[in-house]
Protein backbone atom coordinates (compact mmCIF):
# COMPACT_ATOMS: atom_id res chain seq x y z
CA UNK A 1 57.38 6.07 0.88
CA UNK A 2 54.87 3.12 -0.31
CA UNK A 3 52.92 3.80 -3.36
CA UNK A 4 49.76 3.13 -3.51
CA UNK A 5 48.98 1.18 -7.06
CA UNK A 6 45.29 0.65 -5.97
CA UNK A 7 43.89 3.26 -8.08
CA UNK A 8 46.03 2.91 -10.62
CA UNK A 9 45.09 -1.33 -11.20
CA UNK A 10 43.54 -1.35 -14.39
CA UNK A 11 40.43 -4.22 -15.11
CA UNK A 12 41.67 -6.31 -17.76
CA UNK A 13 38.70 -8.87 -17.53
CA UNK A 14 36.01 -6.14 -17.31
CA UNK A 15 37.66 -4.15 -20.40
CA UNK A 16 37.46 -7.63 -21.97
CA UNK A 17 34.04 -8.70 -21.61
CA UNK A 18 33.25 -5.31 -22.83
CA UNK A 19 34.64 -5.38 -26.14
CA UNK A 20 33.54 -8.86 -26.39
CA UNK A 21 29.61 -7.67 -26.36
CA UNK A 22 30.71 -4.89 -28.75
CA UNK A 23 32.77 -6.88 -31.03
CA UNK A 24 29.76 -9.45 -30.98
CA UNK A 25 27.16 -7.01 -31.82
CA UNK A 26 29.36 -5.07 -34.74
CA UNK A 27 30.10 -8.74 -36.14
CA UNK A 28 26.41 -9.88 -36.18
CA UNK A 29 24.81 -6.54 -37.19
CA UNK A 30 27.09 -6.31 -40.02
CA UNK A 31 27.38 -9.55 -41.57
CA UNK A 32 25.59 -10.35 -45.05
CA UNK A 33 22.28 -11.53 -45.28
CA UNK A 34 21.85 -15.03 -43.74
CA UNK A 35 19.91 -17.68 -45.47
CA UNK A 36 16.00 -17.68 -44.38
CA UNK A 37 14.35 -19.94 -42.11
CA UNK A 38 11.69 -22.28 -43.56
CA UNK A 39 9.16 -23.88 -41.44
CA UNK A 40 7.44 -27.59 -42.05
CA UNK A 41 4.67 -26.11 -43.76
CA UNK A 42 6.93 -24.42 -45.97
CA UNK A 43 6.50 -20.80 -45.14
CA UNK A 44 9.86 -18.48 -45.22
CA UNK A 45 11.54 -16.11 -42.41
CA UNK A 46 13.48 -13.68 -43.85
CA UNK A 47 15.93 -12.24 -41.03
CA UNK A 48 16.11 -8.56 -41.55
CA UNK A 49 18.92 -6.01 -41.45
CA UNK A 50 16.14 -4.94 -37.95
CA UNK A 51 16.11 -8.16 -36.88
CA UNK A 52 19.81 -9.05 -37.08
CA UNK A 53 20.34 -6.32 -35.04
CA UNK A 54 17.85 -7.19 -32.47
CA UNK A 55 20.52 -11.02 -32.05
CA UNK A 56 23.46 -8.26 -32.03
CA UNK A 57 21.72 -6.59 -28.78
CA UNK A 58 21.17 -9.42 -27.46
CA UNK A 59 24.22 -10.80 -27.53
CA UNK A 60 26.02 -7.28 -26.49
CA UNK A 61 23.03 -7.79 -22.98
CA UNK A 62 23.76 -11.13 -22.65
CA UNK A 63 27.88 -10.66 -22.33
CA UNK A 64 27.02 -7.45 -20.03
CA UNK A 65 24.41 -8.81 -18.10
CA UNK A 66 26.47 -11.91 -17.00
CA UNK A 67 29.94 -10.55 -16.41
CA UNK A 68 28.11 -7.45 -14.88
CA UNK A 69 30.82 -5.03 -16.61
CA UNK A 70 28.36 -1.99 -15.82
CA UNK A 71 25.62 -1.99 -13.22
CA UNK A 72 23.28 -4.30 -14.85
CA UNK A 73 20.78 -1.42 -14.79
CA UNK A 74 22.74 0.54 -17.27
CA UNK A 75 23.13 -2.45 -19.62
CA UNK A 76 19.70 -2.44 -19.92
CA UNK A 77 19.07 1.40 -20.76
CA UNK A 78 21.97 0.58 -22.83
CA UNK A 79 19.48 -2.11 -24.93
CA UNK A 80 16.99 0.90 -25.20
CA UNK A 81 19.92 3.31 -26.90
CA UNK A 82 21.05 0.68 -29.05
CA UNK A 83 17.64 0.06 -30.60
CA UNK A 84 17.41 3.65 -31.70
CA UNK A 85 20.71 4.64 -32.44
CA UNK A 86 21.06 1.71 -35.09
CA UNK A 87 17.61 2.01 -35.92
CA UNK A 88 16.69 -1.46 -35.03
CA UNK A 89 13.39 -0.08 -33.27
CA UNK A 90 11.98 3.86 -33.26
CA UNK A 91 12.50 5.20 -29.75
CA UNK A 92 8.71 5.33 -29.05
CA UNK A 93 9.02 1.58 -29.20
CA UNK A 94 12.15 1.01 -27.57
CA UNK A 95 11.60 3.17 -24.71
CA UNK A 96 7.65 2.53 -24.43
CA UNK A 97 8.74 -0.88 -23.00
CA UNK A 98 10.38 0.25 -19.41
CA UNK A 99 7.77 1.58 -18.60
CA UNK A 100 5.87 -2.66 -19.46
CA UNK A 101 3.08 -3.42 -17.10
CA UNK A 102 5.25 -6.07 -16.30
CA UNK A 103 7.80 -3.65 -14.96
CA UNK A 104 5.27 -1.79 -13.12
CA UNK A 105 4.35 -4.96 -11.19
CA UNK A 106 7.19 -5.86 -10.04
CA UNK A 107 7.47 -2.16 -8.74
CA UNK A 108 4.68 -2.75 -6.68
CA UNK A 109 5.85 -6.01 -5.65
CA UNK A 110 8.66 -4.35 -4.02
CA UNK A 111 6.58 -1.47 -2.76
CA UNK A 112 5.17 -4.75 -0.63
CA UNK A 113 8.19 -6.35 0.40
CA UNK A 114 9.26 -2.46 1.43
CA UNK A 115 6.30 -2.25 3.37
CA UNK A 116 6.67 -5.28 5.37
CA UNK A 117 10.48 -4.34 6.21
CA UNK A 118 9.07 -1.05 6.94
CA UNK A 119 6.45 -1.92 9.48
CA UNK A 120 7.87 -4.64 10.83
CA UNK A 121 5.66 -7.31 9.79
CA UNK A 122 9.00 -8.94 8.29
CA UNK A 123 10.53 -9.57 11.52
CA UNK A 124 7.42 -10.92 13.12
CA UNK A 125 7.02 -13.68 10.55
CA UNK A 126 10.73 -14.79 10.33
CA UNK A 127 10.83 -15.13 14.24
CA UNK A 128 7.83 -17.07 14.00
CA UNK A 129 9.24 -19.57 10.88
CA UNK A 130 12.62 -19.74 13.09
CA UNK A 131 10.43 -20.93 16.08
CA UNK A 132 8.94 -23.48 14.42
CA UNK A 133 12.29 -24.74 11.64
CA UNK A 134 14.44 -24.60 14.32
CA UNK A 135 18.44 -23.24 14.40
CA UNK A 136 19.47 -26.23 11.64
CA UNK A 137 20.72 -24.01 8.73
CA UNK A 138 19.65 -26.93 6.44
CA UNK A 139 16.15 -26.79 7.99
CA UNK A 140 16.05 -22.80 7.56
CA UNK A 141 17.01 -23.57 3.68
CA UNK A 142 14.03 -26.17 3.74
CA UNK A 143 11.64 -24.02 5.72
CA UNK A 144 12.38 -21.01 3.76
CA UNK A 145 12.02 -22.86 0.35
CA UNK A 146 9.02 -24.65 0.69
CA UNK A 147 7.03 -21.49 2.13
CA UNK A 148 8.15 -19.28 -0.98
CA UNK A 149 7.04 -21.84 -3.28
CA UNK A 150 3.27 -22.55 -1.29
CA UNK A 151 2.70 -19.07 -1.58
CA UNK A 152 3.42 -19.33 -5.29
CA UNK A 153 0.35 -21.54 -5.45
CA UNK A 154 -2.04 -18.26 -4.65
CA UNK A 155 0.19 -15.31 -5.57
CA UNK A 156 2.65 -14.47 -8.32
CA UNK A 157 5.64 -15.69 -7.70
CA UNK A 158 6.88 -11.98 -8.35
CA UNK A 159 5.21 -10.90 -5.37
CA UNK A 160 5.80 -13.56 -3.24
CA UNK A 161 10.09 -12.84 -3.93
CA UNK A 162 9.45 -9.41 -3.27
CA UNK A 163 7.52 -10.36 0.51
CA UNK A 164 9.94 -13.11 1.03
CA UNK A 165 13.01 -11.56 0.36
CA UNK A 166 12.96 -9.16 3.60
CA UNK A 167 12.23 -12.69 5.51
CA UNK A 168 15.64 -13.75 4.56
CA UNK A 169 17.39 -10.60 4.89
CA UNK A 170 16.10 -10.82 8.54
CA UNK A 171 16.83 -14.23 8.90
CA UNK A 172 20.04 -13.56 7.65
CA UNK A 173 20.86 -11.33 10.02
CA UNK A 174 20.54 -13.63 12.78
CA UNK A 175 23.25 -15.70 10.68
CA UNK A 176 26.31 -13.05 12.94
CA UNK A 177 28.26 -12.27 9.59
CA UNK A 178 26.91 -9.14 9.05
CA UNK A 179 26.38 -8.15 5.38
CA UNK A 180 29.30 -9.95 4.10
CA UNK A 181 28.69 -12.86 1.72
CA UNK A 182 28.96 -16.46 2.20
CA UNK A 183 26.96 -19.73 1.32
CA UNK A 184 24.55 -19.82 3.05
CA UNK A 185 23.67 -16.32 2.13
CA UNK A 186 23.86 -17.07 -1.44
CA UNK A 187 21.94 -20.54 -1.03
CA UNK A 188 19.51 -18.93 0.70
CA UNK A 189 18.98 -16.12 -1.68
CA UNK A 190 19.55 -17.66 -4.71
CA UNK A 191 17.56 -21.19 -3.55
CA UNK A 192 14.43 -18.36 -3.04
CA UNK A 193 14.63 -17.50 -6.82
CA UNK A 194 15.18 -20.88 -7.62
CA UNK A 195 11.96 -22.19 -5.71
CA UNK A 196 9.97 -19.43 -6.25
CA UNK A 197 10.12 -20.29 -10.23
CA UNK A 198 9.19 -23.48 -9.20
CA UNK A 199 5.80 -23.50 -7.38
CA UNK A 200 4.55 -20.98 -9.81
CA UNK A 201 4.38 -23.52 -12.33
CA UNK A 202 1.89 -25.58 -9.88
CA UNK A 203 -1.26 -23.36 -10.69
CA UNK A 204 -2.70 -20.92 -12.81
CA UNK A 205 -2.14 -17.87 -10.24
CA UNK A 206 2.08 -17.93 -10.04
CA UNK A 207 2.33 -16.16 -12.98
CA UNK A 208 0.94 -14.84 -16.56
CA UNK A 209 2.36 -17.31 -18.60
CA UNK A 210 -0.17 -20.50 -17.95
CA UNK A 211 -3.17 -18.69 -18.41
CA UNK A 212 -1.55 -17.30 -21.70
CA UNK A 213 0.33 -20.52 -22.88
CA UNK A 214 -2.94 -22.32 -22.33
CA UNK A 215 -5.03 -19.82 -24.49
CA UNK A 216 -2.59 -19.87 -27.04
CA UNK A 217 -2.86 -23.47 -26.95
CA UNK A 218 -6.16 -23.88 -26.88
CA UNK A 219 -6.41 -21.55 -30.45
CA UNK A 220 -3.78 -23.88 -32.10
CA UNK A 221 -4.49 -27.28 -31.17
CA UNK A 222 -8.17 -26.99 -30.33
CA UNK A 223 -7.95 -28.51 -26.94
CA UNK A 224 -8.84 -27.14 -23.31
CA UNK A 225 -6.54 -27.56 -20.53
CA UNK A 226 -7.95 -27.18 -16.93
CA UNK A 227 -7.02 -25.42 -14.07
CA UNK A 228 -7.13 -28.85 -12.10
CA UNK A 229 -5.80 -30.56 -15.26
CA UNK A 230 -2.73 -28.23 -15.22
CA UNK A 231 -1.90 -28.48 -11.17
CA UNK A 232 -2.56 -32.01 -11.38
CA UNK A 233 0.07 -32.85 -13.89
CA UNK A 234 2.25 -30.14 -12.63
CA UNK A 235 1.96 -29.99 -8.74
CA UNK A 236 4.47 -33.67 -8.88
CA UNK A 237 6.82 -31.66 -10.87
CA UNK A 238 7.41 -28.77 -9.51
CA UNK A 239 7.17 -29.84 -5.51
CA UNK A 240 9.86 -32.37 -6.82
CA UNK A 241 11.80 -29.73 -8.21
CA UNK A 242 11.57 -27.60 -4.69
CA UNK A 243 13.26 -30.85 -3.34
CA UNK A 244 15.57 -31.36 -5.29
CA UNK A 245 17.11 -27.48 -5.33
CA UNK A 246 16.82 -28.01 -1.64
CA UNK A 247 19.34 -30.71 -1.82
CA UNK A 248 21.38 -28.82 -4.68
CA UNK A 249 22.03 -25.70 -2.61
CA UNK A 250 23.18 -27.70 0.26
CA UNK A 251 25.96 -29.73 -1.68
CA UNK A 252 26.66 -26.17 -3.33
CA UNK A 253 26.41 -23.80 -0.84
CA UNK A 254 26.75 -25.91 2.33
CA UNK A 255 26.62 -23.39 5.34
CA UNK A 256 29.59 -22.77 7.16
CA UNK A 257 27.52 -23.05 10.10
CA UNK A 258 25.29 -26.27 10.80
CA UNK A 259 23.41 -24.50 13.50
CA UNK A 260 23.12 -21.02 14.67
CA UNK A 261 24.31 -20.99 18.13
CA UNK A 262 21.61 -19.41 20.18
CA UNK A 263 18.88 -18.83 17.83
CA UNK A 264 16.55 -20.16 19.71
CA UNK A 265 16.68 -18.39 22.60
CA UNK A 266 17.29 -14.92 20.33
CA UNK A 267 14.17 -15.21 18.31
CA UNK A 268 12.36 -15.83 21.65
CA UNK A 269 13.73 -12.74 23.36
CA UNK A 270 13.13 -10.50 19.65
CA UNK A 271 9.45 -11.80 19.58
CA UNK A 272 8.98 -10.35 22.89
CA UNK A 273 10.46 -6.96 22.47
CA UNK A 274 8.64 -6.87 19.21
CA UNK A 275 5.41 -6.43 21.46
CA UNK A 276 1.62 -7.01 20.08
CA UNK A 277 1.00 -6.54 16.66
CA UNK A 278 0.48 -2.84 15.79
CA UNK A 279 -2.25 -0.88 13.36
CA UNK A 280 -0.06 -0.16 11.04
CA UNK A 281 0.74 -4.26 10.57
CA UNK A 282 -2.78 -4.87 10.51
CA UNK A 283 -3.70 -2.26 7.80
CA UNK A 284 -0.70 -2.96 6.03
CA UNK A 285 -1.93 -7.09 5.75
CA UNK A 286 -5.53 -5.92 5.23
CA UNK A 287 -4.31 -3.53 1.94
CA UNK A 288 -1.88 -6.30 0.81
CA UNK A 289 -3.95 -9.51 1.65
CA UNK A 290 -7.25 -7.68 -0.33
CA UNK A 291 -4.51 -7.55 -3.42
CA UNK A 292 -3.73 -10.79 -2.79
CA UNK A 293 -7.32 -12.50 -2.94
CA UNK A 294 -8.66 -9.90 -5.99
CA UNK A 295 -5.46 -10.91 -7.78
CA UNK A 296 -6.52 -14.75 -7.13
CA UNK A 297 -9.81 -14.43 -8.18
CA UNK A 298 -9.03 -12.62 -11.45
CA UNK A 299 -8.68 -15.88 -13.32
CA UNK A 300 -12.73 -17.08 -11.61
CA UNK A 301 -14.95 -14.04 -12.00
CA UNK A 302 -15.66 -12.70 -15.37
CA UNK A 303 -15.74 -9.12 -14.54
CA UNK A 304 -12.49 -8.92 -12.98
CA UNK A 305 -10.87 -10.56 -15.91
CA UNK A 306 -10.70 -7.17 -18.73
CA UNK A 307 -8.89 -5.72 -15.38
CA UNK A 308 -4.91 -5.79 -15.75
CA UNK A 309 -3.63 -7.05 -12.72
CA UNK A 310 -0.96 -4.62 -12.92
CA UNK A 311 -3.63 -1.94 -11.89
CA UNK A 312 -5.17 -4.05 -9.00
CA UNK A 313 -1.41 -4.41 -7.39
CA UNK A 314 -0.33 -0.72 -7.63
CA UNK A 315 -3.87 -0.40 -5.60
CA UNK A 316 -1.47 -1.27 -2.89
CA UNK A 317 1.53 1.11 -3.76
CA UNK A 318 -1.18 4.01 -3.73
CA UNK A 319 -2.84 2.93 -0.18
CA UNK A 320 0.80 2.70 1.62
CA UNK A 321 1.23 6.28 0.75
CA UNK A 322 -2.70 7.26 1.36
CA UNK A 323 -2.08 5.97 4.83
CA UNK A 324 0.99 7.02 5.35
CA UNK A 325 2.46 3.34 5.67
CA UNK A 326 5.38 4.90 3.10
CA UNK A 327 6.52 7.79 2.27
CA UNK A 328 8.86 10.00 -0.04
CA UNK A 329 12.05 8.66 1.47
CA UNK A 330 10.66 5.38 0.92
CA UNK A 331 9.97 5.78 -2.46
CA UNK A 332 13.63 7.64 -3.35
CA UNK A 333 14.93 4.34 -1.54
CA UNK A 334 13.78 1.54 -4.31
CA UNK A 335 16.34 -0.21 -5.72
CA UNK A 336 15.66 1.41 -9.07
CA UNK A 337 19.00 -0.76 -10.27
CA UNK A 338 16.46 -4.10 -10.32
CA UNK A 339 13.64 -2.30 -11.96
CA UNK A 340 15.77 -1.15 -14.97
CA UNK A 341 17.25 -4.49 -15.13
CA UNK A 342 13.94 -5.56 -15.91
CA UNK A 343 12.79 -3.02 -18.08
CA UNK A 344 15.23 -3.39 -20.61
CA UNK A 345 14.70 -7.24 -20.30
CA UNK A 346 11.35 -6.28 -21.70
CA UNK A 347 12.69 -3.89 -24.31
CA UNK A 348 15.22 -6.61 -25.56
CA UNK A 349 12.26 -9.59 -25.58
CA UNK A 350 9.93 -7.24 -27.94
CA UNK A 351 13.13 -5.91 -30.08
CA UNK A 352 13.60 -10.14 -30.42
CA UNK A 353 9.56 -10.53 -31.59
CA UNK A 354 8.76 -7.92 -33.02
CA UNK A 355 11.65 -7.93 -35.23
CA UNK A 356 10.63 -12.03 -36.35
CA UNK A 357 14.22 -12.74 -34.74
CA UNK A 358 13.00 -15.11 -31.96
CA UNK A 359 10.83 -16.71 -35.05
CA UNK A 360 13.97 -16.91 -37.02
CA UNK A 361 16.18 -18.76 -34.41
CA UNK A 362 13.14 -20.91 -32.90
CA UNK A 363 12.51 -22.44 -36.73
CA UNK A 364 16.19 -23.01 -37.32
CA UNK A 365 16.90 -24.90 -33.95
CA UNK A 366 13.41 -27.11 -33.99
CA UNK A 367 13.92 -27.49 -38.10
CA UNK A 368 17.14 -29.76 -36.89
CA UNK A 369 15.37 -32.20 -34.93
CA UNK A 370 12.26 -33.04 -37.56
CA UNK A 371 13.59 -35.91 -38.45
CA UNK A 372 15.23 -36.55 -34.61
CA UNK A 373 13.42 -39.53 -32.05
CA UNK A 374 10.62 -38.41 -30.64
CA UNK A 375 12.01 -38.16 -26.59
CA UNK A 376 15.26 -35.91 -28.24
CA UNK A 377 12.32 -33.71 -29.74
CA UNK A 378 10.72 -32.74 -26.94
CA UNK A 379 13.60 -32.02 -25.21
CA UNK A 380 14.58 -29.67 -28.16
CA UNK A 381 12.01 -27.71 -27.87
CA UNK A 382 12.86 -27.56 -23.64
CA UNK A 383 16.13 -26.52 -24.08
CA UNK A 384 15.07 -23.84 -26.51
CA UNK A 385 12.28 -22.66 -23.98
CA UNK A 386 14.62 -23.09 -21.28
CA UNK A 387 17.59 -21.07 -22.99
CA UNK A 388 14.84 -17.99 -24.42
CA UNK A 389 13.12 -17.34 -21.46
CA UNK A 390 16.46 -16.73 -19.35
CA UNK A 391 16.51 -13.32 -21.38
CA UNK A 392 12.70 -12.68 -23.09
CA UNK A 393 9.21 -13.24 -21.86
CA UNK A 394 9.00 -17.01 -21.26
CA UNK A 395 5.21 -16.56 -22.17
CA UNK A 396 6.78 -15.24 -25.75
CA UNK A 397 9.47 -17.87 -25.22
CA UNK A 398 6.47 -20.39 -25.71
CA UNK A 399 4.76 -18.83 -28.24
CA UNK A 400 7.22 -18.64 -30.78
CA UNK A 401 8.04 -22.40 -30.44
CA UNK A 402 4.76 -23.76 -29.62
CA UNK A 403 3.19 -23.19 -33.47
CA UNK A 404 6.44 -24.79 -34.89
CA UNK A 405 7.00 -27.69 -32.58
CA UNK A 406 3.17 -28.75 -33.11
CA UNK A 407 3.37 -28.28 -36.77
CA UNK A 408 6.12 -31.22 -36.21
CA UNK A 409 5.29 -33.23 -33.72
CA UNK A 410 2.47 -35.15 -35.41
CA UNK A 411 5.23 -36.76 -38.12
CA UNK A 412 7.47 -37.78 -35.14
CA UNK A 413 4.34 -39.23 -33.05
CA UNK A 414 4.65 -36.89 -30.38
CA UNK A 415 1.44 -35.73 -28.51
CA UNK A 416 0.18 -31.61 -28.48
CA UNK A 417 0.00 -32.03 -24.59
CA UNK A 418 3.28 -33.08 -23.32
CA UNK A 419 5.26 -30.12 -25.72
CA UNK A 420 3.22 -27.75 -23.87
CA UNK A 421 3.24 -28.82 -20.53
CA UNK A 422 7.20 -29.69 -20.92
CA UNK A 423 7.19 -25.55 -22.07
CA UNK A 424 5.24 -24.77 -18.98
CA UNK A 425 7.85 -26.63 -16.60
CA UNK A 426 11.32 -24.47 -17.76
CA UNK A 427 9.61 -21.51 -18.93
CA UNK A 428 9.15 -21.13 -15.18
CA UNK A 429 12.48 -22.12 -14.05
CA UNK A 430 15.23 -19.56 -15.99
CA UNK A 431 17.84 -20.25 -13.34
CA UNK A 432 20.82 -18.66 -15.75
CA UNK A 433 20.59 -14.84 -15.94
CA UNK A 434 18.79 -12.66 -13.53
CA UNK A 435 16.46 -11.05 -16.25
CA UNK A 436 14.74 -14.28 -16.59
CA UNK A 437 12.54 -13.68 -14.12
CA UNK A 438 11.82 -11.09 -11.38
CA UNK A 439 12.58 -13.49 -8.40
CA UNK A 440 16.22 -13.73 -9.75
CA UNK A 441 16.89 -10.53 -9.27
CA UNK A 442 15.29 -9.52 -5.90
CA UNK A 443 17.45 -12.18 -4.75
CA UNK A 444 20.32 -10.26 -6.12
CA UNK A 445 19.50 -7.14 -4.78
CA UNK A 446 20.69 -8.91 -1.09
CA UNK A 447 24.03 -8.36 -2.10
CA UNK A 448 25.20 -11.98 -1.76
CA UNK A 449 26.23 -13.21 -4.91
CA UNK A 450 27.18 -11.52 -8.20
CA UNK A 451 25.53 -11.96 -11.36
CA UNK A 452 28.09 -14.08 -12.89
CA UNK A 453 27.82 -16.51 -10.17
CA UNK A 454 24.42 -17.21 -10.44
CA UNK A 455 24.80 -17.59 -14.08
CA UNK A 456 27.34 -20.45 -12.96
CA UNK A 457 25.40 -21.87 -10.47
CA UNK A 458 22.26 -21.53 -12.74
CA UNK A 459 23.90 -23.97 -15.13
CA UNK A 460 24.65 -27.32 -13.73
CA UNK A 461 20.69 -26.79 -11.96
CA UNK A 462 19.20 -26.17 -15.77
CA UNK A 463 20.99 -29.48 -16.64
CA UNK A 464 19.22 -30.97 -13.46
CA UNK A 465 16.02 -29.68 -14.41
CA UNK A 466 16.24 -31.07 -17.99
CA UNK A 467 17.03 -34.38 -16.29
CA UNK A 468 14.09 -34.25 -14.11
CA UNK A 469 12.06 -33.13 -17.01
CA UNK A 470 13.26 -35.81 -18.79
CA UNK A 471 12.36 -38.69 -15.96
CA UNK A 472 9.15 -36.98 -15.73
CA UNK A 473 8.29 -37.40 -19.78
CA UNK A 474 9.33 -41.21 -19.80
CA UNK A 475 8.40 -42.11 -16.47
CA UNK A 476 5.77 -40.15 -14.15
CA UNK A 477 3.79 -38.37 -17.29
CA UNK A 478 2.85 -41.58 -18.95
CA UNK A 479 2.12 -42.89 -15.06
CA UNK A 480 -0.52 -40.10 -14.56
CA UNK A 481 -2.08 -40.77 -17.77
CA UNK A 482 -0.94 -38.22 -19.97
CA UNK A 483 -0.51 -38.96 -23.37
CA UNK A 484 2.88 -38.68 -24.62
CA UNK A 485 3.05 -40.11 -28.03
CA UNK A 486 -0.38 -40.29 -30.72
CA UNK A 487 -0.07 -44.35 -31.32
């Protein structure tokens, strides 16, 4: 009689990773007080016993996040206990944070992409993309990348993963494997994310953080940076970027199909049985394109502006269940495991600022290049960005480097402009850890790739977006006429 040893395998590796985050957080929380960080105007950081422990949580996420030891959900309600329990933040604090307006977007982003699955909208428009791409898998890839990031140019990027995603899934399903992962599933999931960080940087309505980043540094420097001044130096960049993930994903995850046999002639037969749009597709786009358009003109009329647009999207969310578009099952069906991976993001990126321990670590890494060339300076301060925002709010990611890197850049000749446009570029592209942006993990949520492997994919395309960042800041920058250094 076999035995079954199945149950009995014990996880070595995920017993391992978890001791590692809480050996790393007892280590840092405990150690003696470390030295305090002094910026170039002299003034001094003094890490706290609060703030050490805010780097301990982090590091405890971080480990848990990427080796996904516990549903990545719990690892973030486990950033919310932490806080309290070592009394790095009072509760109200801790816990006030998953429940961010940030968070709440991206709820009703996915109330949207729900809606369109639901109705059937989803279907409609991936038959009509396959129509026109063609059964190429590399052309789907292309097709499907270059529409997420277009619509990034109008809509938050958030949103447009959350009414792109079904697409895929649907697309997917034409692929005949089923649910069960393979590359091009994972290139086309993950190559969403990827693209959908990268048109938002194009304009002022993919995300929060221009508008923001550009305030801030308008208060510190004194200068005004356009909307057209901002797409203009950025629309090069970031369509370049689209590009070249395009042809990343297709060395990395090269389909196993070139072609799916038969596609045409499928998404011909599907469009038929599909039958003439319905009223619950049109009221559906009417309730989600009005979002759309009051969300874009936010940033142009003055009245709209005091309005969150948190509150105009869950509009939306409220007028799918008024009309009956969604309901209760619906709402019990959310994948509630993406929305706490995002709330304790936010809990962990406060704990860091709040604390001064995102101050503390952005001083000491930008303090070691002050006396560095000025082209290894402003890279510094990308790969700081870049690293931050892959696990706090990139628009506090640039905000706690911004006021130190300008305080230096004058003594190494380096112009205001370029260190904030060269923060704009990889604060939008945190292609490491899925809590660096809500795209990420939508795309995870297809089941397709684990955390851990996006964290290794997500690292040899950060070193290609530091190279194209750097091409851009000797090359194509100076080209366009922006200044790079003062002389």
């Amino acid at each position: 009689m076999s035995k079954d040893t199945s149950r009995n395998k014990f996880d070595w590796k995920r017993i391992f990773f978890i001791l590692l985050g809480i050996v790393l957080f007892t280590v840092v929380y405990y150690l003696p007080p470390l030295p305090d960080a002094v910026d170039p105007a002299g003034k001094h950081f003094v890490l706290t016993q609060e703030a050490k422990g805010a780097i301990a949580v982090f590091l405890l996420a971080g480990i848990w996040w990427v080796f996904e030891v516990v549903p990545i959900g719990i690892t973030s309600l486990t950033i919310g206990v932490l806080q309290v329990i070592f009394l790095i933040r009072p509760a109200k604090s801790a816990f006030n944070d998953f429940m961010d307006p940030s968070v709440l977007f991206i709820f009703a982003s996915i109330m949207i992409g729900l809606v369109f699955t639901k109705t059937g909208l989803t279907k409609r428009l991936a038959y009509q993309m396959l129509s026109v791409v063609g059964d190429k898998t590399s052309r789907i890839y292309l097709g499907c990348f270059m529409i997420t990031a277009f619509l990034t140019h109008f809509m938050a990027h958030t949103a447009v993963a959350a009414t792109i995603y079904p697409l895929l899934l649907a697309i997917y399903n034409l692929y005949g494997e089923g649910e069960k992962p393979t590359k091009f599933g994972k290139g086309l999931f993950m190559g969403m994310a990827y693209t959908a960080g990268a048109g938002s940087i194009i304009t002022l309505l993919g995300s929060a953080r221009a508008a923001v980043a550009l305030s801030f540094f308008h208060d510190m420097a004194d200068k005004t940076i356009s909307f057209f001044e901002l797409s203009y130096y950025l629309f090069p960049v970031g369509w370049l970027m689209v590009f070249v993930i395009w042809g990343f994903i297709m060395i990395v995850f090269k389909p196993e199909k070139k072609v799916i046999p038969g596609l045409k002639e499928r998404t011909k037969q599907l469009k038929i049985q599909l039958g003439p749009i319905s009223k619950r597709e049109i009221l559906s786009l009417i309730i989600v394109l009005g979002c759309i358009v009051t969300l874009s003109m936010v940033s142009f009329i003055p009245f709209l502006q005091p309005i969150n647009k948190t509150a105009i999207i869950l509009v939306s969310t409220i007028l799918f269940f008024v009309f009956k578009i969604l309901d209760l099952n619906d709402l019990e069906a959310l994948p509630w495991n993406i929305i706490l991976l995002f709330a304790g993001a936010m809990s962990i990126g406060f704990c860091l600022w709040e604390t001064g321990a995102a101050q503390w670590m952005a001083i000491n890494w930008l303090i070691i290049f002050k006396n560095a060339h000025w082209f290894i300076f402003i890279m510094a301060i990308a790969v700081f960005v870049l690293l931050m925002t892959n696990f706090i709010m990139n628009v506090a990611a640039i905000a706690i480097s911004l006021p130190v890197a300008l305080v230096i850049a004058p003594y190494l000749n380096v112009s205001s402009e370029v260190i904030l446009f060269c923060s704009l570029v990889v604060a939008g592209m945190p292609f490491l850890l899925l809590v660096g942006a809500a795209p990420n993990a939508i795309a995870y949520d297809s089941k397709q790739f684990t955390s851990g492997e996006f964290f290794k994919c997500g690292v040899p395309a950060s070193i290609i977006l530091l190279i194209v960042l750097g091409l851009t800041v000797l090359v194509l920058w100076p080209l366009m006429g922006m200044p790079i250094t003062l002389n």
